[in-house]
Protein backbone atom coordinates (compact mmCIF):
# COMPACT_ATOMS: atom_id res chain seq x y z
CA UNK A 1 0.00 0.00 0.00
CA UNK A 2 1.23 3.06 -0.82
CA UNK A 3 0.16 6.28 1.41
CA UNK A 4 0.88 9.99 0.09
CA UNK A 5 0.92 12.63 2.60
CA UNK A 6 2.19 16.47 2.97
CA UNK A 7 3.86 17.64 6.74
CA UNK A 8 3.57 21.14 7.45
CA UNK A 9 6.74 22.35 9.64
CA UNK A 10 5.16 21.95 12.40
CA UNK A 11 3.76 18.52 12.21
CA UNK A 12 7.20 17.01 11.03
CA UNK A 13 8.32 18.55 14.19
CA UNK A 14 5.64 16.50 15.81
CA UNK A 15 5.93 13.46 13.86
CA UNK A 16 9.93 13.45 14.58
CA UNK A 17 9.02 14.70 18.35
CA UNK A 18 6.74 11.05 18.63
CA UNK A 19 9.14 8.53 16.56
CA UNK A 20 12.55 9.98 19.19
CA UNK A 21 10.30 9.41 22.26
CA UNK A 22 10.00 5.82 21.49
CA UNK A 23 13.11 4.66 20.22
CA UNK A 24 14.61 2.09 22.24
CA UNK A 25 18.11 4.18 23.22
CA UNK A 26 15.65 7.41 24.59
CA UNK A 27 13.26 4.69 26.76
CA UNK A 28 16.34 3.55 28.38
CA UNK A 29 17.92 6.65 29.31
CA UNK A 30 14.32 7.55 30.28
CA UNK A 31 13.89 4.76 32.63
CA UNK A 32 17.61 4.12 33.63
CA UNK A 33 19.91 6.61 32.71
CA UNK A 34 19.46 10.64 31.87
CA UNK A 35 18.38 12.39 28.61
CA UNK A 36 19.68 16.06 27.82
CA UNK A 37 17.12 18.18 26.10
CA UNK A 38 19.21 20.82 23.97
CA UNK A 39 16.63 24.07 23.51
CA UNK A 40 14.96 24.46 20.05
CA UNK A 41 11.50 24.55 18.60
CA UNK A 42 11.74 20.80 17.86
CA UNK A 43 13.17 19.53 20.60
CA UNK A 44 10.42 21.73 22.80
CA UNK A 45 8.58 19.77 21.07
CA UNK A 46 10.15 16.00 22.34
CA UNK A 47 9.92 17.68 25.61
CA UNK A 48 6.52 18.31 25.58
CA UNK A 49 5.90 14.60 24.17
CA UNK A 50 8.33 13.22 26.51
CA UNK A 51 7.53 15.13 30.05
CA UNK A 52 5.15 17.15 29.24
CA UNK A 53 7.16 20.94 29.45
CA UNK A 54 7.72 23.32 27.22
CA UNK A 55 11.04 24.77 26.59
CA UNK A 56 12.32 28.45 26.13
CA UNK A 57 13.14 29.71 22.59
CA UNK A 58 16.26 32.14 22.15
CA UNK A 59 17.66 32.41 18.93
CA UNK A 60 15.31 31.90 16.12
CA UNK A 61 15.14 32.62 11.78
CA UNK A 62 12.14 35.07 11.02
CA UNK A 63 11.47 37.05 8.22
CA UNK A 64 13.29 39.88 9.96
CA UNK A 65 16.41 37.36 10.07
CA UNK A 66 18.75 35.81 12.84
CA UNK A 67 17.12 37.00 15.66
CA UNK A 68 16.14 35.85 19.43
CA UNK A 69 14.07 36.73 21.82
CA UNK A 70 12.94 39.80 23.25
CA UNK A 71 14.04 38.89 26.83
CA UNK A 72 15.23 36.27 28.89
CA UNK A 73 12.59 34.64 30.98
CA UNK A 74 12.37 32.04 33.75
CA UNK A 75 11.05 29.13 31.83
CA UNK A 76 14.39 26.83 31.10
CA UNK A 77 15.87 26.43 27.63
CA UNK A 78 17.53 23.45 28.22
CA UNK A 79 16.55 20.42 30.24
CA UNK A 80 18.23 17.37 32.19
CA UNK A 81 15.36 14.20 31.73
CA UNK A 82 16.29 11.66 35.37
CA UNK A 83 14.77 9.84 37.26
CA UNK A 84 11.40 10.78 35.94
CA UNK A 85 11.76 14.88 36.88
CA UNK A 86 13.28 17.45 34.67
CA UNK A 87 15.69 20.31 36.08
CA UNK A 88 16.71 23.36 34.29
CA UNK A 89 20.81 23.11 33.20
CA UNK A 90 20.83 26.50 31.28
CA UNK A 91 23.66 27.80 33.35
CA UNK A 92 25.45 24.52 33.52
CA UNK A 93 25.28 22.37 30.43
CA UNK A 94 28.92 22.23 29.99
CA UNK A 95 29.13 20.38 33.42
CA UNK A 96 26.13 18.41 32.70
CA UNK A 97 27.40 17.24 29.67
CA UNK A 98 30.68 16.08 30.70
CA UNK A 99 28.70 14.13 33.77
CA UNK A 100 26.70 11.99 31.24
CA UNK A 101 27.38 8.42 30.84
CA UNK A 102 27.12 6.02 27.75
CA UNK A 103 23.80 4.95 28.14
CA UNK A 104 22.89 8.56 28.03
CA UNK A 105 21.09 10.60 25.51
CA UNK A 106 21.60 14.12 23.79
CA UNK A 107 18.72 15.53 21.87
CA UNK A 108 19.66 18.60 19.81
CA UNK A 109 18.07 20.24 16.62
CA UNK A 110 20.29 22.00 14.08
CA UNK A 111 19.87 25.15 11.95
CA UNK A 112 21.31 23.45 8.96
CA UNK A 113 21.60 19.59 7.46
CA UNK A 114 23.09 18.63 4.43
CA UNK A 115 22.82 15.59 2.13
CA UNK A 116 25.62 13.21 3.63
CA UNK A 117 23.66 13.84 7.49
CA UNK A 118 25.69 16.77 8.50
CA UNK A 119 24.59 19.11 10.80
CA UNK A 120 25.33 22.77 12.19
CA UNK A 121 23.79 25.10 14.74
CA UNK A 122 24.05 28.98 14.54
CA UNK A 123 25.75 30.83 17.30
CA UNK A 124 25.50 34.79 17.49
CA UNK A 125 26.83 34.78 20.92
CA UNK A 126 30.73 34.78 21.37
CA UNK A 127 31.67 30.91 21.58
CA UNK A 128 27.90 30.26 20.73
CA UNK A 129 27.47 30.72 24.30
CA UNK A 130 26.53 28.30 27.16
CA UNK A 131 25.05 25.72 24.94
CA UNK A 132 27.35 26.04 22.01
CA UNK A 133 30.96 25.66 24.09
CA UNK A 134 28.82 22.24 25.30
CA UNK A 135 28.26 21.25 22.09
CA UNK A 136 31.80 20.87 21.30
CA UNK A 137 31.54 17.73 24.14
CA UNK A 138 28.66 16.35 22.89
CA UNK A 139 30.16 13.96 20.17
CA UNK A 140 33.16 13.59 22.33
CA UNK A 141 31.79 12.57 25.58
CA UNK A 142 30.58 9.47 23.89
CA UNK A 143 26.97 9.10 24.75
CA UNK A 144 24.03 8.88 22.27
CA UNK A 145 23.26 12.03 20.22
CA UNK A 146 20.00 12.56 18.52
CA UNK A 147 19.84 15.29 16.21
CA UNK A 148 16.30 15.90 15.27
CA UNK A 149 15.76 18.19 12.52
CA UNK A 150 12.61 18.52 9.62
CA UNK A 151 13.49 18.70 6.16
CA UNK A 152 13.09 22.09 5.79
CA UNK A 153 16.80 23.13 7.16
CA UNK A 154 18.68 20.89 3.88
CA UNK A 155 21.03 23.28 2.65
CA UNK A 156 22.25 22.75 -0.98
CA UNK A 157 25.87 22.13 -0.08
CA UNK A 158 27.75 20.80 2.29
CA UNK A 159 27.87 21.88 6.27
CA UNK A 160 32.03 22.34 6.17
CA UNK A 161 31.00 24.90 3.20
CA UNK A 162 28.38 26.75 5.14
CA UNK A 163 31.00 27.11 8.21
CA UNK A 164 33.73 28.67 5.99
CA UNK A 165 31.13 31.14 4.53
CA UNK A 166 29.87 32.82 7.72
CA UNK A 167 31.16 33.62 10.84
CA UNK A 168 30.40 36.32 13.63
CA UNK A 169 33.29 38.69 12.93
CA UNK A 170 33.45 38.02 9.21
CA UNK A 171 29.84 39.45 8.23
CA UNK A 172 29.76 43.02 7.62
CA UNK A 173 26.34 43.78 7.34
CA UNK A 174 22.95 41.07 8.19
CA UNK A 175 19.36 41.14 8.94
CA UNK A 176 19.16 40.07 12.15
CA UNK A 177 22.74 39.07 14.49
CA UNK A 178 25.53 37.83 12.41
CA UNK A 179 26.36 34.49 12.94
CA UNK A 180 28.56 31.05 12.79
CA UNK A 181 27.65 27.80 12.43
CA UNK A 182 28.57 25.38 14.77
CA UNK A 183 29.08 21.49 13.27
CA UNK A 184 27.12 18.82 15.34
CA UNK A 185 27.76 15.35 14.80
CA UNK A 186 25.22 12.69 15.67
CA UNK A 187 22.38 10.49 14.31
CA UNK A 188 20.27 12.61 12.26
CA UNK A 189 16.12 12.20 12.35
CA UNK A 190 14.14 14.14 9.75
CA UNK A 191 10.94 13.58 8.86
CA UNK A 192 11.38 10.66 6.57
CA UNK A 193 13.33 8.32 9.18
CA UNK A 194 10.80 9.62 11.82
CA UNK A 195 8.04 7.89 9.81
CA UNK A 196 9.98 4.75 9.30
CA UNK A 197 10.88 4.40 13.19
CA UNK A 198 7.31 4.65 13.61
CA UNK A 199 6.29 1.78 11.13
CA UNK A 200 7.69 -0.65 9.04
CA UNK A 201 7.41 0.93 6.14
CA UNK A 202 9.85 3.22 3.81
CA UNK A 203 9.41 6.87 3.00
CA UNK A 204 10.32 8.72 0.14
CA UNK A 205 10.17 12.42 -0.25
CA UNK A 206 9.06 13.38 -3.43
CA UNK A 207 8.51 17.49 -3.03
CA UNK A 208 8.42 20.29 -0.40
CA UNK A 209 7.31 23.80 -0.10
CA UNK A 210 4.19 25.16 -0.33
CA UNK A 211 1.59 27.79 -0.11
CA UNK A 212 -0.88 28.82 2.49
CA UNK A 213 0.99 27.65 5.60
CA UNK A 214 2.63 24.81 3.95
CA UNK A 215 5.66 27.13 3.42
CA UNK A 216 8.56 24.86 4.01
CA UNK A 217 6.64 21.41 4.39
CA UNK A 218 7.77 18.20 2.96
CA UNK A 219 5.56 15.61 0.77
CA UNK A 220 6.65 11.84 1.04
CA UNK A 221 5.57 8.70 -0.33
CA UNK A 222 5.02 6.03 2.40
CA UNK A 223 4.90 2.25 1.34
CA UNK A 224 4.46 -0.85 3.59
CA UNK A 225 1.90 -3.37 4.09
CA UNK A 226 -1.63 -1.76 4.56
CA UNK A 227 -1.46 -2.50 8.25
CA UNK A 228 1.81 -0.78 9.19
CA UNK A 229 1.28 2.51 6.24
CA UNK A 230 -2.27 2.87 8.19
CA UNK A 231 -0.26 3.24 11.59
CA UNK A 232 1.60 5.94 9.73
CA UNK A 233 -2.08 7.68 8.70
CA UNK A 234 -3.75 7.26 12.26
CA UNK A 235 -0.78 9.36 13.39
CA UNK A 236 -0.78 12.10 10.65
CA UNK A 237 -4.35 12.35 11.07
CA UNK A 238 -3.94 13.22 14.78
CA UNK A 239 -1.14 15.97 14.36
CA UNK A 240 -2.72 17.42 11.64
CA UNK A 241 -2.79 20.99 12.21
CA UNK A 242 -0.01 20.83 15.26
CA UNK A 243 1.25 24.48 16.47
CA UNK A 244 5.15 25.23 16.78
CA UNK A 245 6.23 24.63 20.27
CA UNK A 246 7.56 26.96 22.91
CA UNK A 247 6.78 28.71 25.69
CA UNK A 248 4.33 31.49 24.40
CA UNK A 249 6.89 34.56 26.17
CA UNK A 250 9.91 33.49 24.16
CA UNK A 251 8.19 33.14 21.05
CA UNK A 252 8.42 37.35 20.98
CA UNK A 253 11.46 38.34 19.33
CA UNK A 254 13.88 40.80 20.11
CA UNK A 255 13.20 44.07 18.01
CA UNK A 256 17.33 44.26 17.53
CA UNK A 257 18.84 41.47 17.79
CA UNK A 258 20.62 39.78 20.49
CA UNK A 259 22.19 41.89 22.59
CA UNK A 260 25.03 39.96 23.61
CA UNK A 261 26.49 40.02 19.89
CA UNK A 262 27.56 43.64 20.90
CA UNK A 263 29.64 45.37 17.82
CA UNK A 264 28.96 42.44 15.75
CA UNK A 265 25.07 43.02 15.54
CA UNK A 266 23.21 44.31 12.66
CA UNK A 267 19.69 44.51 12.58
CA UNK A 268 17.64 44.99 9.74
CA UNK A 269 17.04 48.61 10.78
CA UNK A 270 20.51 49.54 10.43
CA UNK A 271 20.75 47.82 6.77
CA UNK A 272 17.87 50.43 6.14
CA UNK A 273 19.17 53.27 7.71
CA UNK A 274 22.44 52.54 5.76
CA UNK A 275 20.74 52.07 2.78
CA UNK A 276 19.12 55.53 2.75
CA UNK A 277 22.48 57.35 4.00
């Protein structure tokens, strides 16, 4: 049987949100060992699957650009899964991270993926910040990483590319904060290997884009034996129409920028003011 379906950005977030939850590696860590929850519209969205929270979004791309969010708030950005609670590690992920074990699990959502399963995160914070200097420890501490991204963030080259053409310092003008890219290394989970974790089927991807709200959304091809491509429906049926997930405060962006890029910033105000100079 052969199923055709369209994801908006939002559902594949939801669809790869539901097929991470119950792999086999995450329900270990869940029950035995400890899961890190790196901050990021998708992975607010495992979190929300997986305990039930919402995380804080900073950075974010709008159609103003790289920007983040207007303020910081009290709701946590990243999360530490154990022992069935969840504890804020914004101010120490670094630590966390190098106190994980190898039954342990990373989840982490890029900005950027290419076609061999490379992946990148923007940084417009010197070192990327908190979260970005513990990225660097991520691959190397030798625990599981998940990197959980829709198909919406394929870049048409390759990630070591992207990283040589950017950089915080090197951009002289940007809507929104300059930035770097950051390389992650991991297992990558789009859409298409969220649907065949979920089933025993395959899935093919066959267009994406849109109109409408389907802006960005991904069309696949899912083929299996009637039984397991009608697990695949019953899901998409029930996250049809999903929201993007976040806690409602830090889904208001910043009207400059972020504020820790300092001289480096350049907001799409000044690229107008410059423009009429």
């Amino acid at each position: 049987m052969k199923l055709q379906i369209t994801l908006t950005v939002n559902e594949g977030k939801r669809i790869i949100a539901l097929s991470i939850i119950q792999r086999e590696d995450v329900q270990y860590a869940l029950q035995k060992g400890k899961i890190l929850l790196k901050g990021g519209t998708t992975v607010s969205a495992i979190s929300e699957e997986l305990v039930g929270q919402k995380l804080r979004i900073g950075g974010r791309i709008s159609p103003r650009g790289t920007m983040n969010a207007l303020k910081k708030f009290d709701q946590h950005h990243s999360i530490l899964v154990e022992g069935g609670t969840h504890t804020g590690i914004d101010k120490m992920i670094e630590k966390v991270t190098g106190s994980l074990g190898k039954h342990d699990v990373i989840i982490v959502s890029p900005n950027a993926i290419d076609v061999d399963g490379n992946a990148a995160m923007m940084a417009a914070a010197p070192l990327g910040h908190d979260a970005g200097k513990a990225i660097s420890g991520f691959s190397s501490q030798g625990c599981k990483v998940i990197i959980a991204s829709g198909l919406e963030k394929l870049i048409p080259c390759k990630i070591s590319e992207a990283i040589q053409a950017c950089g915080r310092i090197a951009i002289d003008k940007s809507f929104g904060a300059a930035v770097g890219l950051i390389p992650i290394v991991g297992e990558l989970v789009t859409e298409k290997e969220a649907i065949e974790g979920l089933a025993d089927v395959s899935a093919t991807v066959i267009g994406a884009g849109g109109i409408h709200g389907a802006e960005g959304s991904v069309t696949l091809v899912v083929d299996g034996e009637e039984s397991e491509v009608n697990k695949i429906l019953e899901i998409v049926l029930k996250i049809k129409g999903a929201e993007l997930s976040g806690t409602p405060e830090s889904l208001t962006e910043c009207e400059g920028g972020c504020p820790q890029c300092g001289k480096h910033l350049a907001c799409v105000y000044r690229i107008e003011e410059d423009s009429h100079s």
